[in-house]
C-alpha atoms as a PDB file:
ATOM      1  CA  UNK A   1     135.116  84.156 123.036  1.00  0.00           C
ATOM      2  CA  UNK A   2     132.508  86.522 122.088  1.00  0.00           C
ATOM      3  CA  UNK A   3     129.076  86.847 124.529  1.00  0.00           C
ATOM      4  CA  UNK A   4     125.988  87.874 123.487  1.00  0.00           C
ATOM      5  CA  UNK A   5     125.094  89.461 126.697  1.00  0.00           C
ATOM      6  CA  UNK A   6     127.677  90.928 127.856  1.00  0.00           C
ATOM      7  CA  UNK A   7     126.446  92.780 130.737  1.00  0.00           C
ATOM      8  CA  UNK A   8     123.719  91.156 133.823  1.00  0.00           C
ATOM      9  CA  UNK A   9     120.692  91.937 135.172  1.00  0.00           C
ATOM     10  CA  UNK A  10     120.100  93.396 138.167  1.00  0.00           C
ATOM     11  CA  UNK A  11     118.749  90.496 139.446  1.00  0.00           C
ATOM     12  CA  UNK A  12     121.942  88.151 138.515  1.00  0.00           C
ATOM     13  CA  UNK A  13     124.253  90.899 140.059  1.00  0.00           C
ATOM     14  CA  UNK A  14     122.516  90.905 142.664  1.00  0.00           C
ATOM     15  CA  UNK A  15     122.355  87.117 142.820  1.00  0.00           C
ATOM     16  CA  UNK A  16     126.052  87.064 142.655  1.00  0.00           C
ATOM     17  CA  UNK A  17     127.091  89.676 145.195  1.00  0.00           C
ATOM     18  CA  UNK A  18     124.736  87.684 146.908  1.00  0.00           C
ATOM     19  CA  UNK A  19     126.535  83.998 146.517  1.00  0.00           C
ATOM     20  CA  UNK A  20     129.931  86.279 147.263  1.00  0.00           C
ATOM     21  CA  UNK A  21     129.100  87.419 150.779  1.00  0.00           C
ATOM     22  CA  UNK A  22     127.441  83.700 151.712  1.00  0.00           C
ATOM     23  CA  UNK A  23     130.337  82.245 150.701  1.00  0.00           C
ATOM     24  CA  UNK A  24     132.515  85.083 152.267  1.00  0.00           C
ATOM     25  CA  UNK A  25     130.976  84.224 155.484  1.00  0.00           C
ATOM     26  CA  UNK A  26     131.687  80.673 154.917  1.00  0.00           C
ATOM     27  CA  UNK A  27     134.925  81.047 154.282  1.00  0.00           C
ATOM     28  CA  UNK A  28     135.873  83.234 157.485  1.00  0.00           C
ATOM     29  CA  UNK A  29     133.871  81.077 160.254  1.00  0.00           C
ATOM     30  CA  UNK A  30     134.338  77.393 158.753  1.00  0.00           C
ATOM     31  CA  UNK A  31     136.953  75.514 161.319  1.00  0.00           C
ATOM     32  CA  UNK A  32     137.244  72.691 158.205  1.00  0.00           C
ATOM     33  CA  UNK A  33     140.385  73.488 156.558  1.00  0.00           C
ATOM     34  CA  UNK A  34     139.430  71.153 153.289  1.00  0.00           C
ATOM     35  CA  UNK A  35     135.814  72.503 153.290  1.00  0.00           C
ATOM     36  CA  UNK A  36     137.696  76.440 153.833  1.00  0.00           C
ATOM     37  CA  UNK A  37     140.161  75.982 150.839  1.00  0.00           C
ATOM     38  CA  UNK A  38     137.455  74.727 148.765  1.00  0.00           C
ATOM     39  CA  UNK A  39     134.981  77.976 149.382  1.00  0.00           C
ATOM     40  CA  UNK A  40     138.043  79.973 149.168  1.00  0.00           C
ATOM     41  CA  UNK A  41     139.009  78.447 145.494  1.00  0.00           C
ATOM     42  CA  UNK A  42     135.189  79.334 144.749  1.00  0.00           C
ATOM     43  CA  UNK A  43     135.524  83.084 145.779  1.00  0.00           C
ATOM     44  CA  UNK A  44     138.189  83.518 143.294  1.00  0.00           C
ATOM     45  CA  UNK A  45     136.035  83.388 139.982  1.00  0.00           C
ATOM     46  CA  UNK A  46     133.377  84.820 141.713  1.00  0.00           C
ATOM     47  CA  UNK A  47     136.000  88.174 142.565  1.00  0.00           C
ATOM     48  CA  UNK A  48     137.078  88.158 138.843  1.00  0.00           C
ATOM     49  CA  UNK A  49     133.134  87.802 137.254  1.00  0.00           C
ATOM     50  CA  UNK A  50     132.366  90.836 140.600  1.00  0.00           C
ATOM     51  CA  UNK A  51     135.329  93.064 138.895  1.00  0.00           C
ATOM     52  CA  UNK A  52     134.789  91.814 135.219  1.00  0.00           C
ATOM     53  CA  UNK A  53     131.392  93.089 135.454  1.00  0.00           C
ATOM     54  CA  UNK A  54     133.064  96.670 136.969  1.00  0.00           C
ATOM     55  CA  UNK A  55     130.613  95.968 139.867  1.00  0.00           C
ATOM     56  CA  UNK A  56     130.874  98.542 142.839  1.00  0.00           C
ATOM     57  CA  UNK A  57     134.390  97.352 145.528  1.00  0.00           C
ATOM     58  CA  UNK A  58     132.372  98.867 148.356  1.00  0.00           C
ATOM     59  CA  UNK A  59     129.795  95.662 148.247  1.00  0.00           C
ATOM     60  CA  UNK A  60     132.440  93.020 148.624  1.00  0.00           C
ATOM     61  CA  UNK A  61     135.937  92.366 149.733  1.00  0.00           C
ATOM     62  CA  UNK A  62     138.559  89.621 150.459  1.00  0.00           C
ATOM     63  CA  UNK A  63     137.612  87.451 153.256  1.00  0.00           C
ATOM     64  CA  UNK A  64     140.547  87.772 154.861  1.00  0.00           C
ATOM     65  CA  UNK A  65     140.197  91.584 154.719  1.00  0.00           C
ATOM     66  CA  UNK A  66     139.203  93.343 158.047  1.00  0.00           C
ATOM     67  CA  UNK A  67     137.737  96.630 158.559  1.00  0.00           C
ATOM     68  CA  UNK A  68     139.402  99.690 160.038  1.00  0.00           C
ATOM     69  CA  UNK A  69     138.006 101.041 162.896  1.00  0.00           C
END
């Protein structure tokens, strides 16, 4: 499958880091195990467009990740 534009605007990355981290924060805090695997089946497209589109790792990460202090 060929695409005709291949790369985003700003705007539309910015859109989707965007949709990431909402959903990112969804995923972490929701107590609703169905409602949790579904936003966590979401992220998963949504990490391979982020690294398809060579976006930068520092603006998103697993939600399962934590930080080191």
């Amino acid at each position: 499958m060929t695409n005709a534009h291949p790369y985003l605007t700003t705007e539309q990355e910015q859109q989707l880091l965007d949709i990431y981290r909402v959903l990112s924060d969804l995923a972490r805090t929701c107590q609703v195990p169905t409602v949790s695997a579904a936003v966590r089946a979401a992220l998963a497209p949504l990490h391979t467009a982020l690294d398809g589109q060579d976006l930068d790792h520092d603006h998103y990460r697993h939600p399962d990740d934590t930080l080191a202090s």
